[in-house]
C-alpha atoms as a PDB file:
ATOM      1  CA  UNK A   1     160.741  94.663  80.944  1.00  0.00           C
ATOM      2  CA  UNK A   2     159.410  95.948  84.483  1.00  0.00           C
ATOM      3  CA  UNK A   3     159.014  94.908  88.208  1.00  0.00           C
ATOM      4  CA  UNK A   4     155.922  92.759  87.149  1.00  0.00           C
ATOM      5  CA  UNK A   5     157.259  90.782  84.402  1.00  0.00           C
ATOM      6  CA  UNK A   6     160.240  90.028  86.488  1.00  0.00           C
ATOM      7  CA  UNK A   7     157.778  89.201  88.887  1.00  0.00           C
ATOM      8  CA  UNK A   8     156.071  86.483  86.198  1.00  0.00           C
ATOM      9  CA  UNK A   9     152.384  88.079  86.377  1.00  0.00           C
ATOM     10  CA  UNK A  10     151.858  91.091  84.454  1.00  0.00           C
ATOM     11  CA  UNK A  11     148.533  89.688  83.571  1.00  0.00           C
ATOM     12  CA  UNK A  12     146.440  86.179  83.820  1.00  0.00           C
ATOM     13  CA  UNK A  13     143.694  84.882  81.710  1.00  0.00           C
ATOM     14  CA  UNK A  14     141.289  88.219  82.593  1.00  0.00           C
ATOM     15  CA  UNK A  15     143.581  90.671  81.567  1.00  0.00           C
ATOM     16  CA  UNK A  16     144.437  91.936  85.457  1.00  0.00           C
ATOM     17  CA  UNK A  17     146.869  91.013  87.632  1.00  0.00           C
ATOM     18  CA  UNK A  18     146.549  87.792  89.548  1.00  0.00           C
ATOM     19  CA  UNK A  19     146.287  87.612  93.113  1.00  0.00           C
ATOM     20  CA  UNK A  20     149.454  85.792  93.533  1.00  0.00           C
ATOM     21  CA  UNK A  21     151.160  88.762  91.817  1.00  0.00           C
ATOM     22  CA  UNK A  22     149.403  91.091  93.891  1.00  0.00           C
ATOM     23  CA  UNK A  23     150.721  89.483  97.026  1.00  0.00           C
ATOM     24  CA  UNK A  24     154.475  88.573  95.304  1.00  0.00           C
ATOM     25  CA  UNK A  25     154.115  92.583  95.010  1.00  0.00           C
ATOM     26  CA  UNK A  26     152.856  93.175  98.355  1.00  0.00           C
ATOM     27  CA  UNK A  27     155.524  91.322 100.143  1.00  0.00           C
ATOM     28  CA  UNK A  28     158.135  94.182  98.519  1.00  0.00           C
ATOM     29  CA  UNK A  29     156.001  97.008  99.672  1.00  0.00           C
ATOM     30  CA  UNK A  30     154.434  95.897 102.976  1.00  0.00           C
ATOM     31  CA  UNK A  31     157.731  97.781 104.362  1.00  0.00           C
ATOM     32  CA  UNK A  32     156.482 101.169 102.621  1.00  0.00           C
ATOM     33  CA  UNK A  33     152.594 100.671 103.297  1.00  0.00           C
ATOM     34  CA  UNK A  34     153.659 100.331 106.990  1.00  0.00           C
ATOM     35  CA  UNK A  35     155.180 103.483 107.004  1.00  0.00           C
ATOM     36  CA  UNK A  36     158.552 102.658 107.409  1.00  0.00           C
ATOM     37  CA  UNK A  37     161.728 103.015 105.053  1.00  0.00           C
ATOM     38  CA  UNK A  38     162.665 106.034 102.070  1.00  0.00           C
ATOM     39  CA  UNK A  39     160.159 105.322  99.847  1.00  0.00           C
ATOM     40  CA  UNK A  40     157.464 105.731 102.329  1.00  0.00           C
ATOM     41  CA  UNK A  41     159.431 108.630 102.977  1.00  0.00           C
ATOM     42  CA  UNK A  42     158.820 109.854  99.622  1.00  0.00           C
ATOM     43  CA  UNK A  43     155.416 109.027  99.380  1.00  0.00           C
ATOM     44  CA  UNK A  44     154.640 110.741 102.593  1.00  0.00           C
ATOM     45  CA  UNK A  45     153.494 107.819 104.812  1.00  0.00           C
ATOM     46  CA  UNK A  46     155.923 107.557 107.087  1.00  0.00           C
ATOM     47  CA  UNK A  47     154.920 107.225 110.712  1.00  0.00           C
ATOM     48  CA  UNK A  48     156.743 109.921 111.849  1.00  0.00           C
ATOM     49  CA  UNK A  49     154.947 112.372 109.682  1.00  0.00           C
ATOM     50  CA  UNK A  50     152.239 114.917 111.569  1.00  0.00           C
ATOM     51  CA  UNK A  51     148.874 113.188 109.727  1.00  0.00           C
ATOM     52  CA  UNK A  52     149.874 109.614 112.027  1.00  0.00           C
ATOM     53  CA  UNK A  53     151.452 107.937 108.328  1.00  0.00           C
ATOM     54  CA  UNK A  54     151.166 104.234 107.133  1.00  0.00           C
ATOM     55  CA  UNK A  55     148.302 103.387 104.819  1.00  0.00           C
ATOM     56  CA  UNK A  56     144.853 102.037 106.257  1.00  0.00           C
ATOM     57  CA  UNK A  57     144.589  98.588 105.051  1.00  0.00           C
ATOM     58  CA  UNK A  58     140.921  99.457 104.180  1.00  0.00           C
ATOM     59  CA  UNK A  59     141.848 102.510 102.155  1.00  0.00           C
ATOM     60  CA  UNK A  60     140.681 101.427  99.056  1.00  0.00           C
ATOM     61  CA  UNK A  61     139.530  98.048  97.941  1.00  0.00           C
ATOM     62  CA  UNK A  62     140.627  98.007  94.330  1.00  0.00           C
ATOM     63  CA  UNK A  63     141.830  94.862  94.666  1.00  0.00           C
ATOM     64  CA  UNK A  64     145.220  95.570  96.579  1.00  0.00           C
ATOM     65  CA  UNK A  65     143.799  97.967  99.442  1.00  0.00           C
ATOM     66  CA  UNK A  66     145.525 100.853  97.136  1.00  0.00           C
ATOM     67  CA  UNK A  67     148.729  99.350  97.072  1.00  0.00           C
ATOM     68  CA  UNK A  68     149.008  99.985  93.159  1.00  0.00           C
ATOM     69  CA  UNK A  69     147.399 103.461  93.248  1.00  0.00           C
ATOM     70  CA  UNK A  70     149.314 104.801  95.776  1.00  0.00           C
ATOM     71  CA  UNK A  71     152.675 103.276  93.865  1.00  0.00           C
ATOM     72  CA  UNK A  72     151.583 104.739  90.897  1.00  0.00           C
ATOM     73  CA  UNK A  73     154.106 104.889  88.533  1.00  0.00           C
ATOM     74  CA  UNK A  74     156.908 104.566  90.599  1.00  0.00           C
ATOM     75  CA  UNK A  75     157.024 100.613  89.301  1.00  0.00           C
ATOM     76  CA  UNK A  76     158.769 101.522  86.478  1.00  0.00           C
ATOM     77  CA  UNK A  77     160.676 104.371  87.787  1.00  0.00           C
ATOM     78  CA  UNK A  78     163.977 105.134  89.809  1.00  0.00           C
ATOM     79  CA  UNK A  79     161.973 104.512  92.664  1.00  0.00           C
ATOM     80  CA  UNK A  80     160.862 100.609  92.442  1.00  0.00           C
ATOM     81  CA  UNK A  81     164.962 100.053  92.877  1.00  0.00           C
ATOM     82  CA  UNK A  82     164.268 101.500  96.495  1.00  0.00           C
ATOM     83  CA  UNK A  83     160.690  99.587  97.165  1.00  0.00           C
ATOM     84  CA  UNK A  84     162.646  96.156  95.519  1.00  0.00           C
ATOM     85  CA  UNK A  85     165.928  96.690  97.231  1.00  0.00           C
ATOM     86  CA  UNK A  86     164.330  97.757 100.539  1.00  0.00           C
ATOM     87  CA  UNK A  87     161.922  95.186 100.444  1.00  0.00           C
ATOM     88  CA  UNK A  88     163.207  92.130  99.493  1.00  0.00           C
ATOM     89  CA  UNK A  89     165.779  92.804 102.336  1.00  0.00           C
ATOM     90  CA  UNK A  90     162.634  93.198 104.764  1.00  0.00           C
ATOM     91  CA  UNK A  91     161.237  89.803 103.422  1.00  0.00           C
ATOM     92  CA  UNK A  92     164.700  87.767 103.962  1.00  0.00           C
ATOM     93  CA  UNK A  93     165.298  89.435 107.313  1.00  0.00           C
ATOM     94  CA  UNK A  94     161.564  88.750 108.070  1.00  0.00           C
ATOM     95  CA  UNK A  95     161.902  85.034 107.193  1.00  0.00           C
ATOM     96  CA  UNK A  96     165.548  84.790 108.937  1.00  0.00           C
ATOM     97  CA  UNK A  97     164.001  86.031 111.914  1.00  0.00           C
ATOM     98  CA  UNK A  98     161.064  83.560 112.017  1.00  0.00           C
ATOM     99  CA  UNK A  99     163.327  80.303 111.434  1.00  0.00           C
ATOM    100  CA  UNK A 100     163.161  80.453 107.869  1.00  0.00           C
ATOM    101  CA  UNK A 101     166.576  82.258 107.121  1.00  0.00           C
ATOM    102  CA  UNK A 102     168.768  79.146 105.703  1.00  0.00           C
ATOM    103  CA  UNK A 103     165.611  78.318 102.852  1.00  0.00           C
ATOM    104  CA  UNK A 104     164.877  82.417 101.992  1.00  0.00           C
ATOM    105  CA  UNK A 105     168.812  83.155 101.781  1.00  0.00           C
ATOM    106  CA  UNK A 106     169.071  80.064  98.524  1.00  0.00           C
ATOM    107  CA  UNK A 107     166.328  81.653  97.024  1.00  0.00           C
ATOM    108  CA  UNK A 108     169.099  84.491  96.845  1.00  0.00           C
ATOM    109  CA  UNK A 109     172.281  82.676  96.982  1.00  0.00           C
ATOM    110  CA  UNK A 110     173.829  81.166  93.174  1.00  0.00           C
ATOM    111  CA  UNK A 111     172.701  77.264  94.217  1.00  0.00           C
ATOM    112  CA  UNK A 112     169.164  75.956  93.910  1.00  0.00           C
ATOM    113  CA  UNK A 113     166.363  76.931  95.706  1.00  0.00           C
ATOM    114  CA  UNK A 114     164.714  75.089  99.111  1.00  0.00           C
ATOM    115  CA  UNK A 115     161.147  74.788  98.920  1.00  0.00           C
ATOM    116  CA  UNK A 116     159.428  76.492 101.662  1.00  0.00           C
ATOM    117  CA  UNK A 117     155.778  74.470 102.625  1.00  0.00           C
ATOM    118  CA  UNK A 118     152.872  76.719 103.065  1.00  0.00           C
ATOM    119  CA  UNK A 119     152.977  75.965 106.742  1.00  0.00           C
ATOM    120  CA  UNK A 120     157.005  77.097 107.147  1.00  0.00           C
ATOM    121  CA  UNK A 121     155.779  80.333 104.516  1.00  0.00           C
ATOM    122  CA  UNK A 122     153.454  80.735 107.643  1.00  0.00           C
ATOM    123  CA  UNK A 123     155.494  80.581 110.267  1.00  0.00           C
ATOM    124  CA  UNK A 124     158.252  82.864 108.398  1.00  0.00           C
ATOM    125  CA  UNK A 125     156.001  85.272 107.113  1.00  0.00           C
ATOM    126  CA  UNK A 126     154.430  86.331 110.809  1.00  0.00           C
ATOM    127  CA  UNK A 127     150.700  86.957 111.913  1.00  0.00           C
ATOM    128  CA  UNK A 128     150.874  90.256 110.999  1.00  0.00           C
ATOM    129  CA  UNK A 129     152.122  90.533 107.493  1.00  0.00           C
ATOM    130  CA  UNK A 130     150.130  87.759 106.342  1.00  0.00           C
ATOM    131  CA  UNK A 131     146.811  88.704 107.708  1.00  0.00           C
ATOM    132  CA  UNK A 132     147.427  92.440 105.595  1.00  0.00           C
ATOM    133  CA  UNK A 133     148.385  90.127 102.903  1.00  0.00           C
ATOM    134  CA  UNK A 134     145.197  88.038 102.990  1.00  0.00           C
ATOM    135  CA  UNK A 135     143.332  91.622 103.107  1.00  0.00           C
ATOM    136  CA  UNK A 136     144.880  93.202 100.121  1.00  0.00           C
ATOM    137  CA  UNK A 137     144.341  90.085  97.918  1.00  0.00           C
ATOM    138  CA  UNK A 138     141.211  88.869  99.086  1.00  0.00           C
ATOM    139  CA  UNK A 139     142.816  85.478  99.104  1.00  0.00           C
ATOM    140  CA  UNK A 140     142.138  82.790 101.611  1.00  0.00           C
ATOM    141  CA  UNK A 141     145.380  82.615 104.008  1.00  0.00           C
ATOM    142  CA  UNK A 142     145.613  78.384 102.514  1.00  0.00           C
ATOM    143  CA  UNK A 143     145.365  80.044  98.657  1.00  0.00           C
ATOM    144  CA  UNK A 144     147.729  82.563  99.809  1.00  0.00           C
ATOM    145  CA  UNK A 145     150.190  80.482 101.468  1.00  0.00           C
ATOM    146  CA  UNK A 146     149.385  77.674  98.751  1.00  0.00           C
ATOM    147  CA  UNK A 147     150.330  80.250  95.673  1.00  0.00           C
ATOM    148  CA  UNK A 148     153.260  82.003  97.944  1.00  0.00           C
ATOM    149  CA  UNK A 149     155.030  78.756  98.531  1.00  0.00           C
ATOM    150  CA  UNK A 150     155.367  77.575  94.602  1.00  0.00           C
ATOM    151  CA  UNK A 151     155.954  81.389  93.337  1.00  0.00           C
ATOM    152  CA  UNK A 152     158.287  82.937  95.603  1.00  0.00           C
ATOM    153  CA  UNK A 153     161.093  81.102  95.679  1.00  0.00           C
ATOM    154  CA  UNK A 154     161.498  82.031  92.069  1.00  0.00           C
ATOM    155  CA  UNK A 155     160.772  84.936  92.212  1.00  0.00           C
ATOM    156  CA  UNK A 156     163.102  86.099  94.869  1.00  0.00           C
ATOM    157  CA  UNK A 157     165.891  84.330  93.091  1.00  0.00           C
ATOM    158  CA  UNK A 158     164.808  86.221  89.667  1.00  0.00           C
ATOM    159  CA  UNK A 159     165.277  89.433  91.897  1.00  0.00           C
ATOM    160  CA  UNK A 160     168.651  88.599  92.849  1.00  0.00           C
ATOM    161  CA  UNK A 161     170.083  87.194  89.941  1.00  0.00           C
ATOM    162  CA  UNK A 162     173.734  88.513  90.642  1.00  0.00           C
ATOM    163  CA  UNK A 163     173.156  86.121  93.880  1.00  0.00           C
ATOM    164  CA  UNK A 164     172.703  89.033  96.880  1.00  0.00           C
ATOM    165  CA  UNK A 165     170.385  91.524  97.605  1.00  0.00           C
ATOM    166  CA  UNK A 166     170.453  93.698  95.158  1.00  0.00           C
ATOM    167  CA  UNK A 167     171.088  97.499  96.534  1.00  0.00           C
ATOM    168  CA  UNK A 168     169.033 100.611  95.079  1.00  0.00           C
ATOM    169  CA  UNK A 169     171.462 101.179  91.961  1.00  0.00           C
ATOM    170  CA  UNK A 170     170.905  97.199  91.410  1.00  0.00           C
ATOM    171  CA  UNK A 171     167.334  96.842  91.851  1.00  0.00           C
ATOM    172  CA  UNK A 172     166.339  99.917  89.546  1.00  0.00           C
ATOM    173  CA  UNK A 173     168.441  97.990  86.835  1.00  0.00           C
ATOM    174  CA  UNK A 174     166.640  94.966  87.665  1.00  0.00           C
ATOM    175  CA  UNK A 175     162.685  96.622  87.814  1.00  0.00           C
ATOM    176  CA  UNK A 176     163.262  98.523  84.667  1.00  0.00           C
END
């Protein structure tokens, strides 16, 4: 089992992966793409770096804007537990921040989950995140929000099954 089945979309009906999986998976590495954290470190896009670092949205339209080419095979290696641990605490810190904080931590906490509407998903995800989400995926910012709302609640809490955010040594456990 990897990243993507824990996920729930290593494939749909047309053999790829589905856009909602593409933008579960996009959430964990917006932190990287945006050239900020040790894995973007290690993939050579941080900010800081002399050739001005972070990935151009427009890169690459292969469906994610190069977001699985340029991860490559680190999915299934040591380094997903970085990109997973790293990014799921961007996402909850992201959400806390914009008034979302008390539904996002009981996808992580032991106790059921709080739905999140597509308009609070909005609101918690920010302007900016969402409209490189709605880039990458091609998906319309309601089918985004729409297919965000009912899958990532679940998700999260099948990322954090010990009921925290995982750290590194966790998260590789958890993506392999």
């Amino acid at each position: 089992m990897g990243l993507l089945d824990v996920l729930g979309g290593g494939g749909n009906k047309s053999g790829g992966m589905s856009p909602i999986t593409m933008a579960l998976l996009g959430l964990l590495a917006y932190r990287t793409y945006q050239g900020k954290g040790r894995l973007a470190d290690m993939l050579g896009r941080n900010k800081t770096d002399d050739l001005g670092g972070g990935l151009s949205p427009t890169a690459n339209k292969d469906g994610l804007g190069g977001l699985l080419g340029g991860l490559g095979g680190l999915l299934g290696g040591g380094a997903a537990g970085g990109m997973l641990s790293g990014g799921l605490k961007d996402l909850i810190d992201g959400l806390q921040a914009n008034g979302q904080g008390d539904k996002a931590r009981s996808w992580v906490g032991s106790g059921p989950n709080k739905e999140m509407s597509p308009a609070e998903l909005e609101q918690g995800l920010g302007k900016e995140r969402l409209g490189w989400l709605m880039e990458q995926t091609g998906l319309s910012k309601q089918d985004l929000l729409e297919g965000l709302s009912r899958e990532l609640p679940g998700a999260v809490d099948r990322l954090t099954p010990e009921g925290h955010l995982p750290n590194e040594k966790e998260a590789e456990r958890i993506a392999s």
